[in-house]
PDB file of N, CA and C in Angstrom:
ATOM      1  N   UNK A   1      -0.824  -9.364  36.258  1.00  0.00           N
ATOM      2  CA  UNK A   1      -0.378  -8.041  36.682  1.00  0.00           C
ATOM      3  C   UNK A   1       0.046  -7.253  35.439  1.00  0.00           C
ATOM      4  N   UNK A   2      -0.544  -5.956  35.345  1.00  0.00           N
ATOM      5  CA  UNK A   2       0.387  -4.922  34.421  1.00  0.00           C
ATOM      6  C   UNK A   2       1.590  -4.767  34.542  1.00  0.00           C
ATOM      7  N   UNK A   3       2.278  -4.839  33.007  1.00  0.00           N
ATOM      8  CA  UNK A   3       3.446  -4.593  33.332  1.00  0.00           C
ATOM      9  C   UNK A   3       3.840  -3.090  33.718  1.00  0.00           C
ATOM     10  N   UNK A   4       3.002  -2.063  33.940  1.00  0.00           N
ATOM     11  CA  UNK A   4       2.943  -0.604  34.079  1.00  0.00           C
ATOM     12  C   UNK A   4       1.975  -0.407  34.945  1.00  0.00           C
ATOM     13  N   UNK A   5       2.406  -0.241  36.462  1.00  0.00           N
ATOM     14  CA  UNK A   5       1.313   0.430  36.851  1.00  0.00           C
ATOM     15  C   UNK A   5       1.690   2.266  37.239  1.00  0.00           C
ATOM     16  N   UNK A   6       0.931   2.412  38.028  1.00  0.00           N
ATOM     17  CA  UNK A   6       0.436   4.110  38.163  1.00  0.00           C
ATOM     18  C   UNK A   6       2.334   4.529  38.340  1.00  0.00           C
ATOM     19  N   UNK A   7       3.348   4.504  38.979  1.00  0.00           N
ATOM     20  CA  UNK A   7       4.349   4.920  38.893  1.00  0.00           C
ATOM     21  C   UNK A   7       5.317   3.634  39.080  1.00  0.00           C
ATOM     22  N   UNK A   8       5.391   2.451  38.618  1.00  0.00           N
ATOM     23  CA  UNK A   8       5.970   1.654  38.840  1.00  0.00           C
ATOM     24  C   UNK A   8       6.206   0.996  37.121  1.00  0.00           C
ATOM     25  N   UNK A   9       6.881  -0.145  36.719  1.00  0.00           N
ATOM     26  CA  UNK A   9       7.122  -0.496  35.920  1.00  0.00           C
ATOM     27  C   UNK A   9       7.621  -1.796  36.642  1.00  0.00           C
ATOM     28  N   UNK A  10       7.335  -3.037  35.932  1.00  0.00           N
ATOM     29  CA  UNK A  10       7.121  -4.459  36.427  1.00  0.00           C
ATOM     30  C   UNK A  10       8.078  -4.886  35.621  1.00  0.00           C
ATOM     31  N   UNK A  11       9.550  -4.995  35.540  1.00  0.00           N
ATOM     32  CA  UNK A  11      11.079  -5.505  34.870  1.00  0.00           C
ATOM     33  C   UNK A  11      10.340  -6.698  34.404  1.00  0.00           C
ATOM     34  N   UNK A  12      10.287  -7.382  35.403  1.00  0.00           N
ATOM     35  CA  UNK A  12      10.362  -8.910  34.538  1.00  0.00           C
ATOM     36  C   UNK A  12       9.263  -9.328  33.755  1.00  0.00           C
ATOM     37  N   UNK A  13       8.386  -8.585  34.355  1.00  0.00           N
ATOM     38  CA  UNK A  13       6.937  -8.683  33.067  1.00  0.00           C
ATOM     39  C   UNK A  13       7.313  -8.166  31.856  1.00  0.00           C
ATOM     40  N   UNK A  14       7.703  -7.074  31.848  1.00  0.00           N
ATOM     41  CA  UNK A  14       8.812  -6.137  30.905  1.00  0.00           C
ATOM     42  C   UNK A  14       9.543  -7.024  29.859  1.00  0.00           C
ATOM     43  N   UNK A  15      10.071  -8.140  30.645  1.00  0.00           N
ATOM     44  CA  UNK A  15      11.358  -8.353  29.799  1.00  0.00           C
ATOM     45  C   UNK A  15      10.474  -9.736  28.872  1.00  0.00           C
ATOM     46  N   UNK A  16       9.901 -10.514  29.703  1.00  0.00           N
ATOM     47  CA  UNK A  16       9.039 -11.172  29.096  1.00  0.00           C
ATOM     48  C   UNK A  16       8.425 -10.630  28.188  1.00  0.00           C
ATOM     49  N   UNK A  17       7.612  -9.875  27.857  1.00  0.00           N
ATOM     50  CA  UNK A  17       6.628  -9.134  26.932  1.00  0.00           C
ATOM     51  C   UNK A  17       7.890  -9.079  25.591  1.00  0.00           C
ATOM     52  N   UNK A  18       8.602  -8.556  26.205  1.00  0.00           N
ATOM     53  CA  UNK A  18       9.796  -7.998  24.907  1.00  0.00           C
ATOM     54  C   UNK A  18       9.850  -9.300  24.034  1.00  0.00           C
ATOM     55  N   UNK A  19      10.058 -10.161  24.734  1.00  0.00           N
ATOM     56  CA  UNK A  19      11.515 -11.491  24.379  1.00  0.00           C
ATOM     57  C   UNK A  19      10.287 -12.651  23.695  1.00  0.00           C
ATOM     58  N   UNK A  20       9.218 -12.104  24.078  1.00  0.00           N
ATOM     59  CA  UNK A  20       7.719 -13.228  23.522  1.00  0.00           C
ATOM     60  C   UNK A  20       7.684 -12.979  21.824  1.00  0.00           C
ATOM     61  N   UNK A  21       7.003 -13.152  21.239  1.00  0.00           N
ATOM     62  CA  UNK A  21       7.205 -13.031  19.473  1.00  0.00           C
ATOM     63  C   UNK A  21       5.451 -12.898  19.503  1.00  0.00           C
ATOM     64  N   UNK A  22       5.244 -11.260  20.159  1.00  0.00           N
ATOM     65  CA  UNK A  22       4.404 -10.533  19.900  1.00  0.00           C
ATOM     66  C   UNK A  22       3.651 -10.554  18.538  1.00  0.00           C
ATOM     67  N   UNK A  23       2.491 -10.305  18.180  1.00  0.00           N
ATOM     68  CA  UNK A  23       1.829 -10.376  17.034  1.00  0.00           C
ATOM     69  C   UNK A  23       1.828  -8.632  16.818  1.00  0.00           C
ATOM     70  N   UNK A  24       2.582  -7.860  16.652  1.00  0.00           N
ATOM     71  CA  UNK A  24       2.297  -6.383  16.595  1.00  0.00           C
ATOM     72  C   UNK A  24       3.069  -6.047  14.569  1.00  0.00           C
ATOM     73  N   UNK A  25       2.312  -5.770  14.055  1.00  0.00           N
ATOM     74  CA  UNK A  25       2.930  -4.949  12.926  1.00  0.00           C
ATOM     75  C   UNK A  25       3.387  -4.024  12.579  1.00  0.00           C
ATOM     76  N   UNK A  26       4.210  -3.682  12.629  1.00  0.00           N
ATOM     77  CA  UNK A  26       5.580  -3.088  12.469  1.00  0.00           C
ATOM     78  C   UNK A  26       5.412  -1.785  11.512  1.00  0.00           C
ATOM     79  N   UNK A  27       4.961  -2.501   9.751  1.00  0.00           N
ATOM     80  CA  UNK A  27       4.550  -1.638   8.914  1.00  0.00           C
ATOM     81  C   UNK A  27       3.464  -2.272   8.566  1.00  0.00           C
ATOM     82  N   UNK A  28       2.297  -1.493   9.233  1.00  0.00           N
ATOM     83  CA  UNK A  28       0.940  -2.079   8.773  1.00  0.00           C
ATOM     84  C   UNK A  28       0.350  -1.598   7.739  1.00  0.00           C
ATOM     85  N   UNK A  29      -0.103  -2.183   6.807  1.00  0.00           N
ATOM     86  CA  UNK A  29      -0.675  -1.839   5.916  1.00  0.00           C
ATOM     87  C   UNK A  29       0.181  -2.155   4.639  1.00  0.00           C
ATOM     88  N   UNK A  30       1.384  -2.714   4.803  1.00  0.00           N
ATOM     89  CA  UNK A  30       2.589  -2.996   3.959  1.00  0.00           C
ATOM     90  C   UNK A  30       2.428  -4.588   3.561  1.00  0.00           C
ATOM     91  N   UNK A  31       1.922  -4.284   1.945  1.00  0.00           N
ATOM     92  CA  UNK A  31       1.671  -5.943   1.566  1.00  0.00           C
ATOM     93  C   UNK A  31       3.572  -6.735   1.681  1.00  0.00           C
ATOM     94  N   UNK A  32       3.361  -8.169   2.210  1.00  0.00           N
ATOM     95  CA  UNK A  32       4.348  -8.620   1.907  1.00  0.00           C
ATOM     96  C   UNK A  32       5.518  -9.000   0.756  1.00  0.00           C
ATOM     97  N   UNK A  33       5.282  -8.541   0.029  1.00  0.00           N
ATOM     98  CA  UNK A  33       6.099  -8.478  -1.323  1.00  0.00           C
ATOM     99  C   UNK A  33       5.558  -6.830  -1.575  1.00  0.00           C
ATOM    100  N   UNK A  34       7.163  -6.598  -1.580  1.00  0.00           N
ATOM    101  CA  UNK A  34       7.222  -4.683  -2.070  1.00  0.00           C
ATOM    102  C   UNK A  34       7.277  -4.082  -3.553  1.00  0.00           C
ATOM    103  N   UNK A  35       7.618  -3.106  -3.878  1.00  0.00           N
ATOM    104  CA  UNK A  35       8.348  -2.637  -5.103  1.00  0.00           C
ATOM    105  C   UNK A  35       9.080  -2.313  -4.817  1.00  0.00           C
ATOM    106  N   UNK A  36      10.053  -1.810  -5.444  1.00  0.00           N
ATOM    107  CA  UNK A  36      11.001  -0.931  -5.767  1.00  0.00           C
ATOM    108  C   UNK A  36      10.854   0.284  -5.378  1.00  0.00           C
ATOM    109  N   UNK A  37       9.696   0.693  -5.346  1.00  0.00           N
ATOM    110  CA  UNK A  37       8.993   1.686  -4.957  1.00  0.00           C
ATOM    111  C   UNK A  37       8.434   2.055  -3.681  1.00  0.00           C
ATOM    112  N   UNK A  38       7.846   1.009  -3.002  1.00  0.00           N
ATOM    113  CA  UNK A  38       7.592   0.793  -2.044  1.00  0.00           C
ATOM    114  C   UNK A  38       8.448   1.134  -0.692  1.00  0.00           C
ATOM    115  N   UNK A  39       9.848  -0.172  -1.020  1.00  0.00           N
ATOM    116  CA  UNK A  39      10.687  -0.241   0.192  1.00  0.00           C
ATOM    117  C   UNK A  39      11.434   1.254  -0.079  1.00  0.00           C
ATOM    118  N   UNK A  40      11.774   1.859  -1.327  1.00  0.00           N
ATOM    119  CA  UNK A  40      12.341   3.199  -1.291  1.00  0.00           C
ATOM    120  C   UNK A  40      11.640   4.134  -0.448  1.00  0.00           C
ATOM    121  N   UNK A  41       9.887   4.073  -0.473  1.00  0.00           N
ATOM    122  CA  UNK A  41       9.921   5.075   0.426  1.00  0.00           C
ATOM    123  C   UNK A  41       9.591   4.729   2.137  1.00  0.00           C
ATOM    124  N   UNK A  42       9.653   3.345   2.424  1.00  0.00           N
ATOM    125  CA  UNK A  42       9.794   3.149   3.404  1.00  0.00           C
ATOM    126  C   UNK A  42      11.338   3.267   4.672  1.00  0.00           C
ATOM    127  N   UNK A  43      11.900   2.980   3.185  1.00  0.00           N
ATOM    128  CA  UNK A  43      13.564   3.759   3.950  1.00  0.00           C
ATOM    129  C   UNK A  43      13.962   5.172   3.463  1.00  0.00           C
ATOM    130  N   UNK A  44      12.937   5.648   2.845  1.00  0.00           N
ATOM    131  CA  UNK A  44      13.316   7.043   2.667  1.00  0.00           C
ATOM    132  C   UNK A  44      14.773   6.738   2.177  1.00  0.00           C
ATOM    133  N   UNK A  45      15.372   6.225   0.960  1.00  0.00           N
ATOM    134  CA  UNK A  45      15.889   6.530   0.064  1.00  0.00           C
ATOM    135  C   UNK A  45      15.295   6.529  -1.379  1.00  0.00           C
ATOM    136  N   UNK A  46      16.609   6.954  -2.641  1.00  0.00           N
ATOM    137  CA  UNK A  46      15.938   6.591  -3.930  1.00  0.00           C
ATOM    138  C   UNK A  46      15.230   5.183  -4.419  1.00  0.00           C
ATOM    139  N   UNK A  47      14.941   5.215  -5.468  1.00  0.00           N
ATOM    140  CA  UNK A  47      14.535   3.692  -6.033  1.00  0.00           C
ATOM    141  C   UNK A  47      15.962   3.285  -6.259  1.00  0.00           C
ATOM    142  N   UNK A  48      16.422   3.833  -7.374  1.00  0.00           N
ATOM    143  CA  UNK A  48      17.919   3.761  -7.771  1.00  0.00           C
ATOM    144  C   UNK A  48      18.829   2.886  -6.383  1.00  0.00           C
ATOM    145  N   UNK A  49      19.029   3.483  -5.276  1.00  0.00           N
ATOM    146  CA  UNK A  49      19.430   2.527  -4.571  1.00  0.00           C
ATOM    147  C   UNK A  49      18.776   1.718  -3.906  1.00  0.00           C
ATOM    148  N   UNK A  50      17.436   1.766  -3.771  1.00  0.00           N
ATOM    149  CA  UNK A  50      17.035   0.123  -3.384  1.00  0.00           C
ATOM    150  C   UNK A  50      17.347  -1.201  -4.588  1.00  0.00           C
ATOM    151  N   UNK A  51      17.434  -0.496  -5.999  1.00  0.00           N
ATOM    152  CA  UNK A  51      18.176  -1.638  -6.781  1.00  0.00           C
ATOM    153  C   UNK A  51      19.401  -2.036  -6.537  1.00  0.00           C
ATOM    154  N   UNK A  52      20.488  -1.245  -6.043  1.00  0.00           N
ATOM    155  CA  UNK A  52      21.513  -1.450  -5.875  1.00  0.00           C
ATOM    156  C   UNK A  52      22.196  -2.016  -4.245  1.00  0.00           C
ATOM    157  N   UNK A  53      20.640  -2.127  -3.767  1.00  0.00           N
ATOM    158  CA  UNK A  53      20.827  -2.555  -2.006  1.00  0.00           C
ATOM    159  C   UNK A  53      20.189  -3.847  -2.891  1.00  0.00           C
ATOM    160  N   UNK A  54      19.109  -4.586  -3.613  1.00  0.00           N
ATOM    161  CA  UNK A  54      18.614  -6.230  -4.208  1.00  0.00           C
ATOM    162  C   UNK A  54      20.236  -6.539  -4.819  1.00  0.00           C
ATOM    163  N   UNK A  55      20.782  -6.158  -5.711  1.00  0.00           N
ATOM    164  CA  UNK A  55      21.892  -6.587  -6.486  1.00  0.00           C
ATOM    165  C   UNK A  55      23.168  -6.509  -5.644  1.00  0.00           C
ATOM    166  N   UNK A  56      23.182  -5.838  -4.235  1.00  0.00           N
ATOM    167  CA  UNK A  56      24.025  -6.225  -3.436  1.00  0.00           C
ATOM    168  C   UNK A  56      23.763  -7.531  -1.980  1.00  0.00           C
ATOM    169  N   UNK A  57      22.617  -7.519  -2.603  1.00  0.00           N
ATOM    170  CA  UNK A  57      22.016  -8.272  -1.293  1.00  0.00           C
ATOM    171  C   UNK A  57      22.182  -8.169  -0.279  1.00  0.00           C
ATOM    172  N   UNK A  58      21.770  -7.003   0.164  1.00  0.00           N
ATOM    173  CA  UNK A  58      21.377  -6.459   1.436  1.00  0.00           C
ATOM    174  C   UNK A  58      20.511  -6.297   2.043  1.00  0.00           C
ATOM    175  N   UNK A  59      19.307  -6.350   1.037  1.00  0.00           N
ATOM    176  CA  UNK A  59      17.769  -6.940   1.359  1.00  0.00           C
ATOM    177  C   UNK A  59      17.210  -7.381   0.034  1.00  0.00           C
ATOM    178  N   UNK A  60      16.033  -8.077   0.711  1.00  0.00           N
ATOM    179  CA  UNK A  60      14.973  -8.589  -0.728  1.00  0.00           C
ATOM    180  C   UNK A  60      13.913  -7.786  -0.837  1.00  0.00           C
ATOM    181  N   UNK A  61      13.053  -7.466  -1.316  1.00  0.00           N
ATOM    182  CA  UNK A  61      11.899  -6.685  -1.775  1.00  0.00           C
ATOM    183  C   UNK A  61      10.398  -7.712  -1.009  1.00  0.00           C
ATOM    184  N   UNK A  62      11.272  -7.555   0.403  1.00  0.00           N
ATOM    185  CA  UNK A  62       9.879  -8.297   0.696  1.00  0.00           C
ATOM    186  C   UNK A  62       9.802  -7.755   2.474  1.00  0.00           C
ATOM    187  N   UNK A  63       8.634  -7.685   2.878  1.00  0.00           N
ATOM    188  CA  UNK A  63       8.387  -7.119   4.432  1.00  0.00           C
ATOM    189  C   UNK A  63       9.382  -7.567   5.669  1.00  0.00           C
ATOM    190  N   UNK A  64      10.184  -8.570   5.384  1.00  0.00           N
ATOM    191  CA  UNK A  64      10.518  -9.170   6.727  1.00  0.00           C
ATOM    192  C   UNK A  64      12.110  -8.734   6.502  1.00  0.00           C
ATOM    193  N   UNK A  65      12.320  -8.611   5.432  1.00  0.00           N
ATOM    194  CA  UNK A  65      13.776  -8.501   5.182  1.00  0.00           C
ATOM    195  C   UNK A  65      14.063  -6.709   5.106  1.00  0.00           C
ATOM    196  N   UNK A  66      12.957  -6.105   4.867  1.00  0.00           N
ATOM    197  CA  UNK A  66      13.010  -4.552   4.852  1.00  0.00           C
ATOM    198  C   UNK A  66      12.810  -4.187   7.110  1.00  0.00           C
ATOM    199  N   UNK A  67      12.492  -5.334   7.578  1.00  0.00           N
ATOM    200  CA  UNK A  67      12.032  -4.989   9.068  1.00  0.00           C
ATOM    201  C   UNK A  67      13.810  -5.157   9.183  1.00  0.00           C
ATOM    202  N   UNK A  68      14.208  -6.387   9.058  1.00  0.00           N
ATOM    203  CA  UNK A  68      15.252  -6.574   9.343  1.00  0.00           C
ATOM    204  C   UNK A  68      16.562  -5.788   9.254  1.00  0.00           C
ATOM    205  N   UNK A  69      16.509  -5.031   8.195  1.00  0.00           N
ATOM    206  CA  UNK A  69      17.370  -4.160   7.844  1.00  0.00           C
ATOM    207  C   UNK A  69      17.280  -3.135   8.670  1.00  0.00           C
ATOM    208  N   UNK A  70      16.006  -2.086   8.785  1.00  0.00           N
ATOM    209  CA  UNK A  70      15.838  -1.568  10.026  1.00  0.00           C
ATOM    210  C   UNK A  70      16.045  -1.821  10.958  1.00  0.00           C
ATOM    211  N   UNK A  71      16.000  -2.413  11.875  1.00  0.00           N
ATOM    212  CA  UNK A  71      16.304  -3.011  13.204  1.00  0.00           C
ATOM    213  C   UNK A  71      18.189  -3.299  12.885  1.00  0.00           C
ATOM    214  N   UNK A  72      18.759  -3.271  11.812  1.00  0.00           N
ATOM    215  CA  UNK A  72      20.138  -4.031  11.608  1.00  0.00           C
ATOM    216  C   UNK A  72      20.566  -2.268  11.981  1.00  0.00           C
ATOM    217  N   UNK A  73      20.122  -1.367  11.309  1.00  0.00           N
ATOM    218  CA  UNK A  73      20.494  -0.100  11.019  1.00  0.00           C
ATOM    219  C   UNK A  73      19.769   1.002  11.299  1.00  0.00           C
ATOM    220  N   UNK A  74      19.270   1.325  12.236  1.00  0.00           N
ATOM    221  CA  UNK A  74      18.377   2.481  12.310  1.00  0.00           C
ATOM    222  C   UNK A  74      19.048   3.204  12.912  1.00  0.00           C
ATOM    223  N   UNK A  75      20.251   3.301  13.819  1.00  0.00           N
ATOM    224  CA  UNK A  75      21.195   3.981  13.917  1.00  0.00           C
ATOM    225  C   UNK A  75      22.412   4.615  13.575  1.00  0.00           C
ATOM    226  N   UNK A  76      22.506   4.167  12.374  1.00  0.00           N
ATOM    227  CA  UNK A  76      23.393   4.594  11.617  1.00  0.00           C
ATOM    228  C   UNK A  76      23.594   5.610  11.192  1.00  0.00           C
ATOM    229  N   UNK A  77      22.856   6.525  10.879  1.00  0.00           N
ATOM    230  CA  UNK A  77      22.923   7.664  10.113  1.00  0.00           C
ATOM    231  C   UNK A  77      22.187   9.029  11.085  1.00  0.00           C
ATOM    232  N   UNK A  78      22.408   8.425  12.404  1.00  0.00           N
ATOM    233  CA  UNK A  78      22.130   9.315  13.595  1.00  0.00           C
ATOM    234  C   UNK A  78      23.328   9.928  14.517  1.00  0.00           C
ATOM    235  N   UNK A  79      23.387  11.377  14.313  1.00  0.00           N
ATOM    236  CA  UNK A  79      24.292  11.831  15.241  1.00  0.00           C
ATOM    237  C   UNK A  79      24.750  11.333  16.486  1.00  0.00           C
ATOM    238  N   UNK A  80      25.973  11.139  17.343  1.00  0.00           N
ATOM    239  CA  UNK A  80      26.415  11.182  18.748  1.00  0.00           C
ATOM    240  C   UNK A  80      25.654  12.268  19.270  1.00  0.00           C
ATOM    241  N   UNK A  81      25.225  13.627  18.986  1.00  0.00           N
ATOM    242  CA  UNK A  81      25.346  14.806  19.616  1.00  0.00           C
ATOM    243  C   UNK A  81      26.453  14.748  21.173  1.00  0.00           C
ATOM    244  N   UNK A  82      27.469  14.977  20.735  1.00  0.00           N
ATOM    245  CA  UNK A  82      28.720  15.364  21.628  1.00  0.00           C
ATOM    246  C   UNK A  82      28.779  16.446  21.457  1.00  0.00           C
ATOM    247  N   UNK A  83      29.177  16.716  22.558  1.00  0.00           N
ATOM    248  CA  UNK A  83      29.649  18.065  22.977  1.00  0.00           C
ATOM    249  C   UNK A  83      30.836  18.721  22.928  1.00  0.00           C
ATOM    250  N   UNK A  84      31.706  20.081  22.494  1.00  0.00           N
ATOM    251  CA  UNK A  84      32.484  19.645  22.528  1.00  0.00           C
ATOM    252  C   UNK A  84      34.107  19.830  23.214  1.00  0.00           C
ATOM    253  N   UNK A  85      33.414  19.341  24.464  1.00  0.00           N
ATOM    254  CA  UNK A  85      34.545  19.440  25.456  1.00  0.00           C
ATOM    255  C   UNK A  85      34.022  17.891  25.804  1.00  0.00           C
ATOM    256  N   UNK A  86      33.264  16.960  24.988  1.00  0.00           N
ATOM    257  CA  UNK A  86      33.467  15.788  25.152  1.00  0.00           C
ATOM    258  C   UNK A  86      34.780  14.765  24.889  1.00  0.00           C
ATOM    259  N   UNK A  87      35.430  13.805  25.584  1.00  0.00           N
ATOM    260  CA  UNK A  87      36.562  13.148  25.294  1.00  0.00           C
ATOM    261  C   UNK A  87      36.540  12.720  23.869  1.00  0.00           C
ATOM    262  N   UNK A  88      34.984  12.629  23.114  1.00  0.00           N
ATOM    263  CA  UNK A  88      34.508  11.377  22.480  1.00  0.00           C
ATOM    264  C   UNK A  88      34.767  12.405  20.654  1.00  0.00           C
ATOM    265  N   UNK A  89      34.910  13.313  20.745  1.00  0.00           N
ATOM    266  CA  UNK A  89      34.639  14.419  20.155  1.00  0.00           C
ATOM    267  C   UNK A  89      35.728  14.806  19.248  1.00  0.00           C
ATOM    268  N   UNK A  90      35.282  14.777  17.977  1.00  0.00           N
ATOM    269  CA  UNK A  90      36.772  14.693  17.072  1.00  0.00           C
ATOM    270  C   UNK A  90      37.299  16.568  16.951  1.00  0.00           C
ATOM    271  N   UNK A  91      38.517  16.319  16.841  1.00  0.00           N
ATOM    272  CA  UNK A  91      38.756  17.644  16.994  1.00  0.00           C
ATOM    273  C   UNK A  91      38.789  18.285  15.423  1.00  0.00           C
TER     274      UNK A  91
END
């Protein structure tokens, strides 16, 4: 069975699919060992601090550890958008 049909969505096929260790690439075309250069513009920062993210060890210059970091942080540097007559909402 699809896990999607015409207006339905199949949860537990769903959750299975997720939780399986899919063969899908992430950053395709991204040899496994990076530069300096490389993972900078894959996180869209400088080079300068991807040296200073290796010498803090926060990642290695290699594909699985640049996925990882993403997935650790891809929210970070993304607004709440609150509103602001939200409770959540600094004054």
């Amino acid at each position: 069975m699809p896990i999607i049909t015409e207006n339905n969505i199949d949860e537990e096929e769903a959750k299975e699919w997720l939780s399986a260790k899919n063969t899908i690439d992430l950053l395709p075309g991204v040899p496994e060992n990076l530069t300096v250069k490389d993972a900078a513009e894959i996180l869209a920062v400088s080079e300068l601090t991807i040296i200073r993210m290796v010498e803090d060890k926060q990642i290695q210059l290699n594909k699985q550890s640049i996925l990882d970091y993403i997935n650790q942080n891809y929210l970070v540097n993304r607004p709440l958008n609150l509103t602001q007559n939200s409770p959540d909402c600094p004054k």
